[in-house]
PDB file of N, CA and C in Angstrom:
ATOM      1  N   UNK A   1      44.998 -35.589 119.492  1.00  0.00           N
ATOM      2  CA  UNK A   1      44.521 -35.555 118.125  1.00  0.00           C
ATOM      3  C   UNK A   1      45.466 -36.403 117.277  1.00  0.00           C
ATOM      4  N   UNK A   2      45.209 -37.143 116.222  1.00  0.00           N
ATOM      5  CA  UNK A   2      45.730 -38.011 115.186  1.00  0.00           C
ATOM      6  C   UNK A   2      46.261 -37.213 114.546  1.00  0.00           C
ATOM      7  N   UNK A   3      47.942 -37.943 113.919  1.00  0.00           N
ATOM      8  CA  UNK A   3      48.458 -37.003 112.654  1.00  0.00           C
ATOM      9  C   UNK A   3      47.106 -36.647 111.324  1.00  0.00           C
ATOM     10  N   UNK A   4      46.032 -37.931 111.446  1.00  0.00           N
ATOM     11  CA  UNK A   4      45.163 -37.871 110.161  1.00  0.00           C
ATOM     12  C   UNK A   4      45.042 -35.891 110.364  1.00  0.00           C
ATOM     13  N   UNK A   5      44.800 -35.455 111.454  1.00  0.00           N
ATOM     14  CA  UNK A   5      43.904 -34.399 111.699  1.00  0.00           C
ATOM     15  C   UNK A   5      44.818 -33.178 111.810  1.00  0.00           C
ATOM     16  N   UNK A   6      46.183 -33.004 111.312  1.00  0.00           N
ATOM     17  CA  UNK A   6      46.887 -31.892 111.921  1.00  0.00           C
ATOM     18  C   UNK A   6      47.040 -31.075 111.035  1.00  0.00           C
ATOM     19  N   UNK A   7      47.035 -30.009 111.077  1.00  0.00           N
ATOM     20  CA  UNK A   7      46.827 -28.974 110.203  1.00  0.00           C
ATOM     21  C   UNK A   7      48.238 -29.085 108.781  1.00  0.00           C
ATOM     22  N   UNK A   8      49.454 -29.864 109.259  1.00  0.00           N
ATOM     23  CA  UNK A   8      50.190 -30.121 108.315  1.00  0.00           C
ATOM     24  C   UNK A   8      49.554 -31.203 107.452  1.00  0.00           C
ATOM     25  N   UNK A   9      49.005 -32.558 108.274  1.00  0.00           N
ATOM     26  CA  UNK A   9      48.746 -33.468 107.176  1.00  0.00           C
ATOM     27  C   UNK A   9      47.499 -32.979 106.151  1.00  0.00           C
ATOM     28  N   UNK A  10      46.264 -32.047 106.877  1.00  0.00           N
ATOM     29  CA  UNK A  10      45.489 -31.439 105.998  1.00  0.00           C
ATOM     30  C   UNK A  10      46.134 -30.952 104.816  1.00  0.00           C
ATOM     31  N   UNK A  11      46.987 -29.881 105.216  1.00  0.00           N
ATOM     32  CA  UNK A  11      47.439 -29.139 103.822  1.00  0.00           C
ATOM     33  C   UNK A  11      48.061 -30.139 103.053  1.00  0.00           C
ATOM     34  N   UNK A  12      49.123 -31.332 103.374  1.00  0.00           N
ATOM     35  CA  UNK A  12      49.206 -32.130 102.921  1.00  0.00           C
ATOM     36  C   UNK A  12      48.419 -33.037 101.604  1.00  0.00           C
ATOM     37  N   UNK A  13      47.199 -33.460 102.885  1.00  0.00           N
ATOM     38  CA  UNK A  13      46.284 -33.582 101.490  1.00  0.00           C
ATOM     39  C   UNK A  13      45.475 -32.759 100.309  1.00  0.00           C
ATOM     40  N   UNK A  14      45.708 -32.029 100.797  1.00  0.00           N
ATOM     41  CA  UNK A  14      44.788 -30.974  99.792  1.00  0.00           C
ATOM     42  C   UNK A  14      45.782 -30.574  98.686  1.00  0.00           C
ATOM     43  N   UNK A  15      47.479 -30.728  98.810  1.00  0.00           N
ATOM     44  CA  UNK A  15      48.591 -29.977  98.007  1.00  0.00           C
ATOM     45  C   UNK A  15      47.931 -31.582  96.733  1.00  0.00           C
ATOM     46  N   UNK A  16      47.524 -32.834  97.348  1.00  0.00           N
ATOM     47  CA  UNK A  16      47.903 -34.222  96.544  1.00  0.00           C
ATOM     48  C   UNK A  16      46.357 -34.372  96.487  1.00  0.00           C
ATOM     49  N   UNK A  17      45.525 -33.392  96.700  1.00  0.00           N
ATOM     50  CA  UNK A  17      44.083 -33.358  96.097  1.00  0.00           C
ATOM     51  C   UNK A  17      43.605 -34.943  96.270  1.00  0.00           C
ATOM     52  N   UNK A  18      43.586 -35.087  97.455  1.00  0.00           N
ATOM     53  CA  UNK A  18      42.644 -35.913  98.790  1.00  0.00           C
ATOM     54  C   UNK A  18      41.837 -35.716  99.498  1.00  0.00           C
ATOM     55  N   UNK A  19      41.087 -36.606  99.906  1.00  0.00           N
ATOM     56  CA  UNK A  19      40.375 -36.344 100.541  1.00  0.00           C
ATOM     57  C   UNK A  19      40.486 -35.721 102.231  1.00  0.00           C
ATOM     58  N   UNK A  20      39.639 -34.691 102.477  1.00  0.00           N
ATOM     59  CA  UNK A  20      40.323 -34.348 103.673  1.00  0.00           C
ATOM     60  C   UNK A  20      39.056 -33.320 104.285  1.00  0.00           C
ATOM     61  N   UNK A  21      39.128 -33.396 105.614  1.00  0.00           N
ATOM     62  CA  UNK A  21      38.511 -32.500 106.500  1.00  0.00           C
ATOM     63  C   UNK A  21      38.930 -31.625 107.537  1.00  0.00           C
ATOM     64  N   UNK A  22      38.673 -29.650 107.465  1.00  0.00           N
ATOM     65  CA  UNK A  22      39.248 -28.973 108.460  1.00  0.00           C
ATOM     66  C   UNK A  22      37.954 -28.568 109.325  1.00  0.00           C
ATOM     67  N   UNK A  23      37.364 -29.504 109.731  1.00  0.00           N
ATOM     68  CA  UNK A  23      36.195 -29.298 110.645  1.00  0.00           C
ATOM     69  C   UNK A  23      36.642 -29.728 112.303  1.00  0.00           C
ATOM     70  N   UNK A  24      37.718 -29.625 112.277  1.00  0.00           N
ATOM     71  CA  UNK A  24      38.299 -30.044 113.508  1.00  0.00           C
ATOM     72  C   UNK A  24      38.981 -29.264 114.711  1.00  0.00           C
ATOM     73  N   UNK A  25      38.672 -29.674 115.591  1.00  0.00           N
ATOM     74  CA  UNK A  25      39.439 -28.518 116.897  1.00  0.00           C
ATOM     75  C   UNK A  25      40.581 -28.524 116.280  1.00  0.00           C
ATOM     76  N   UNK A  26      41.227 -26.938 116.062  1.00  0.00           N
ATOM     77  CA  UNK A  26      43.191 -27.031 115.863  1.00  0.00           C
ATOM     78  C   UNK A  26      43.017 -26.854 114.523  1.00  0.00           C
ATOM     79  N   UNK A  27      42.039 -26.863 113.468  1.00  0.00           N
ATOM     80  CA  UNK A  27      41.906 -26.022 112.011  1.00  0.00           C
ATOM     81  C   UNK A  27      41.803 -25.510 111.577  1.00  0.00           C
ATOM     82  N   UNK A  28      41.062 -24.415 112.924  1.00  0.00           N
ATOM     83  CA  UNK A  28      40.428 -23.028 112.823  1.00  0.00           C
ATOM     84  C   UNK A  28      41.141 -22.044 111.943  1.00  0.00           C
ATOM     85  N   UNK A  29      42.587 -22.338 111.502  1.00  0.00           N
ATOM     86  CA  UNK A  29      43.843 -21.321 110.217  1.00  0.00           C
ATOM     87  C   UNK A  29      42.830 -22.056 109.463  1.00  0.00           C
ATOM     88  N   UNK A  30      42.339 -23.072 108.765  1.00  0.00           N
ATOM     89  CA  UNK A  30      42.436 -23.460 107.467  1.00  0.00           C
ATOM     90  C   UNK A  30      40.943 -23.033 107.245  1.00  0.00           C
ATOM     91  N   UNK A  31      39.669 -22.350 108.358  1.00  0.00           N
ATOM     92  CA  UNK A  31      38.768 -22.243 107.999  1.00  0.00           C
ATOM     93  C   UNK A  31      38.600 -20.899 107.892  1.00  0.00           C
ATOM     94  N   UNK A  32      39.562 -20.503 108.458  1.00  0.00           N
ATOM     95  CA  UNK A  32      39.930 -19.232 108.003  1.00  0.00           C
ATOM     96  C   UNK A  32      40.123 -18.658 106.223  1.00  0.00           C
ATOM     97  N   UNK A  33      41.408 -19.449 106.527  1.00  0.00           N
ATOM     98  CA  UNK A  33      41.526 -19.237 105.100  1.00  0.00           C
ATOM     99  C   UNK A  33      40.712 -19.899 104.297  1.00  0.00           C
ATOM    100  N   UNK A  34      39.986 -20.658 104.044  1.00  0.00           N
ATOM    101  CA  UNK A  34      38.791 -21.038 103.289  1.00  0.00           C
ATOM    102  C   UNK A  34      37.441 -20.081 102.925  1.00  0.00           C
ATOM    103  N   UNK A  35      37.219 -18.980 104.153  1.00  0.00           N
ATOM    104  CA  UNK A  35      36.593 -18.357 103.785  1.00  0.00           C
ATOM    105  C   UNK A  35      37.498 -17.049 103.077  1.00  0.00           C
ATOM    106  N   UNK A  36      38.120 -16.367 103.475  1.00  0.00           N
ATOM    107  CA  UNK A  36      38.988 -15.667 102.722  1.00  0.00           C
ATOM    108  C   UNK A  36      39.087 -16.192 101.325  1.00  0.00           C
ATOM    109  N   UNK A  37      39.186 -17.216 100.880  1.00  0.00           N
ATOM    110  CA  UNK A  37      39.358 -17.784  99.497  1.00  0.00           C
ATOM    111  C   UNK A  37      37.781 -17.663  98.313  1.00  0.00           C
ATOM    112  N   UNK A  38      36.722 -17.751  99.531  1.00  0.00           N
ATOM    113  CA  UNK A  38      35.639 -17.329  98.814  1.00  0.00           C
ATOM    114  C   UNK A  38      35.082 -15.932  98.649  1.00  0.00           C
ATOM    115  N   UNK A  39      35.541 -15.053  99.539  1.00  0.00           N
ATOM    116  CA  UNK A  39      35.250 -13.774  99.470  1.00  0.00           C
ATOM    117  C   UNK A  39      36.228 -13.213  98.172  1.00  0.00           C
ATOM    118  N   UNK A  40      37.252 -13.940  98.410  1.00  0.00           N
ATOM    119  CA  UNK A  40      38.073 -13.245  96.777  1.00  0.00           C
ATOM    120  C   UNK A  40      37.257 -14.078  95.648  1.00  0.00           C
ATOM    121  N   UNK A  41      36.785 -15.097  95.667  1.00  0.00           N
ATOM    122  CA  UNK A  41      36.300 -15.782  94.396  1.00  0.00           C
ATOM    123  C   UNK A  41      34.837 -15.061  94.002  1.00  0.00           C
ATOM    124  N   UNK A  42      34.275 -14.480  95.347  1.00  0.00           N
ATOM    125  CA  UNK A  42      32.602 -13.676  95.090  1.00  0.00           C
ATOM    126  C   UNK A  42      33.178 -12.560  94.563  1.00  0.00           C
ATOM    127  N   UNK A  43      34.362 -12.256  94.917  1.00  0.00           N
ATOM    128  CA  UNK A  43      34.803 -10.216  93.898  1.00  0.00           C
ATOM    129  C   UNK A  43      35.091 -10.570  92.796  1.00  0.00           C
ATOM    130  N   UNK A  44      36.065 -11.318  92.271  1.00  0.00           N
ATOM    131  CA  UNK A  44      36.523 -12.095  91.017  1.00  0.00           C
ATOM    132  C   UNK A  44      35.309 -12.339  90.453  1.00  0.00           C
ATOM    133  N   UNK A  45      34.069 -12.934  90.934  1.00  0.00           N
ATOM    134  CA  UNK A  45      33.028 -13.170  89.627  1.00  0.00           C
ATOM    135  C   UNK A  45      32.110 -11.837  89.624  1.00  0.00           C
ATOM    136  N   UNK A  46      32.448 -11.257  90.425  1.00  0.00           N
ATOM    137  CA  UNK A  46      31.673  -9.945  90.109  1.00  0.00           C
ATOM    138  C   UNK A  46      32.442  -9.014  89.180  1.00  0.00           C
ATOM    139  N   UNK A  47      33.730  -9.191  88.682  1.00  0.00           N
ATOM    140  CA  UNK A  47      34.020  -8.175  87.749  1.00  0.00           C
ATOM    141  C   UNK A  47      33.905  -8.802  86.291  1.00  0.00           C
ATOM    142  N   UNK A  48      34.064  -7.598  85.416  1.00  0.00           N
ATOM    143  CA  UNK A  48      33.768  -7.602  84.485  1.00  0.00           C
ATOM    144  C   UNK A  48      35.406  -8.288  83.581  1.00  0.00           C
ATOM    145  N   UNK A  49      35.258  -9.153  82.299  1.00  0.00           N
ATOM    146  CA  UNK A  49      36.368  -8.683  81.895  1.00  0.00           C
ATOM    147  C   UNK A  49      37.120  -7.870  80.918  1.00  0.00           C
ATOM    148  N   UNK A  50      36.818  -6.581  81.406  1.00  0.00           N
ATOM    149  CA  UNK A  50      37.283  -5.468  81.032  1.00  0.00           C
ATOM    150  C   UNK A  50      38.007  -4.885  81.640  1.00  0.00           C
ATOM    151  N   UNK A  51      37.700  -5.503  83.138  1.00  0.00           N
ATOM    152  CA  UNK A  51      38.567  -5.228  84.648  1.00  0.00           C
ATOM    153  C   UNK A  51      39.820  -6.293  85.023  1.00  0.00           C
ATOM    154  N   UNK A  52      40.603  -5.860  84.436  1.00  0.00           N
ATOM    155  CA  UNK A  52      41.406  -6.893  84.202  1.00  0.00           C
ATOM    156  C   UNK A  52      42.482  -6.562  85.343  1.00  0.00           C
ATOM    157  N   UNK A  53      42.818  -5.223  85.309  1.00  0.00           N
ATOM    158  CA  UNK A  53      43.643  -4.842  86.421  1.00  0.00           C
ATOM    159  C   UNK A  53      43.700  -4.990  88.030  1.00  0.00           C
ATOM    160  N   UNK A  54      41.980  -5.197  88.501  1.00  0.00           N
ATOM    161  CA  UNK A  54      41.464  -5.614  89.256  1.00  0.00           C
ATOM    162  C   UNK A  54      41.562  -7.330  89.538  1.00  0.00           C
ATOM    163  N   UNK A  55      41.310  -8.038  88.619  1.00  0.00           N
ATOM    164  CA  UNK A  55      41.005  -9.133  88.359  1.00  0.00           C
ATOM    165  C   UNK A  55      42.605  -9.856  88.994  1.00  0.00           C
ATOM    166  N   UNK A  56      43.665  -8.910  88.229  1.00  0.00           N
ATOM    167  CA  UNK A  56      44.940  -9.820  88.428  1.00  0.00           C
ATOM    168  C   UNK A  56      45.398  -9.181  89.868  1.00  0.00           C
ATOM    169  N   UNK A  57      44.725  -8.335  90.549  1.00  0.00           N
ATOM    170  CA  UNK A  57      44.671  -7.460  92.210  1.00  0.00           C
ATOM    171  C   UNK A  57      44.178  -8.795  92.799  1.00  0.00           C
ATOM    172  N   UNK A  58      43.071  -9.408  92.737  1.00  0.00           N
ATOM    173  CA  UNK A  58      42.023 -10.432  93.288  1.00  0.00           C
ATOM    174  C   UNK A  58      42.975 -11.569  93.127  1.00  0.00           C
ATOM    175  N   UNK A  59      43.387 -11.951  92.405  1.00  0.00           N
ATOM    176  CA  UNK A  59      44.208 -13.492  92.164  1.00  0.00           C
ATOM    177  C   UNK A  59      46.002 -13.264  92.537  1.00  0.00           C
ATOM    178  N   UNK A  60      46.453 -12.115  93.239  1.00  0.00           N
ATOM    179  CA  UNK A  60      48.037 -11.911  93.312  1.00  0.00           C
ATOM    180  C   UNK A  60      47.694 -12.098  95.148  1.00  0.00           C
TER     181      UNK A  60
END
């Protein structure tokens, strides 16, 4: 596999907001955490903000 493709140069690009793809054998952490990142963003828009205590639970 190419440095383009290694899970350091990914995060790499993504810290310098580039272009980049973790669709690759050996990324399977970053698609991980990609979905993890949307399951907190689907609870986060489901609360209210009145739920604030929650809200800063979801984003810590």
């Amino acid at each position: 596999m190419s440095e383009y493709f290694s899970e350091d140069e990914v995060r790499r690009r993504m810290a310098n907001r580039e272009l980049y793809s973790d669709a690759y054998p050996g990324l399977e952490g970053l698609e991980v955490e990609r979905d993890r990142a949307k399951l907190l963003a689907a609870r986060f828009n489901q609360t209210t903000p009145a739920e604030k205590d929650l809200r800063k639970h979801l984003l810590a």
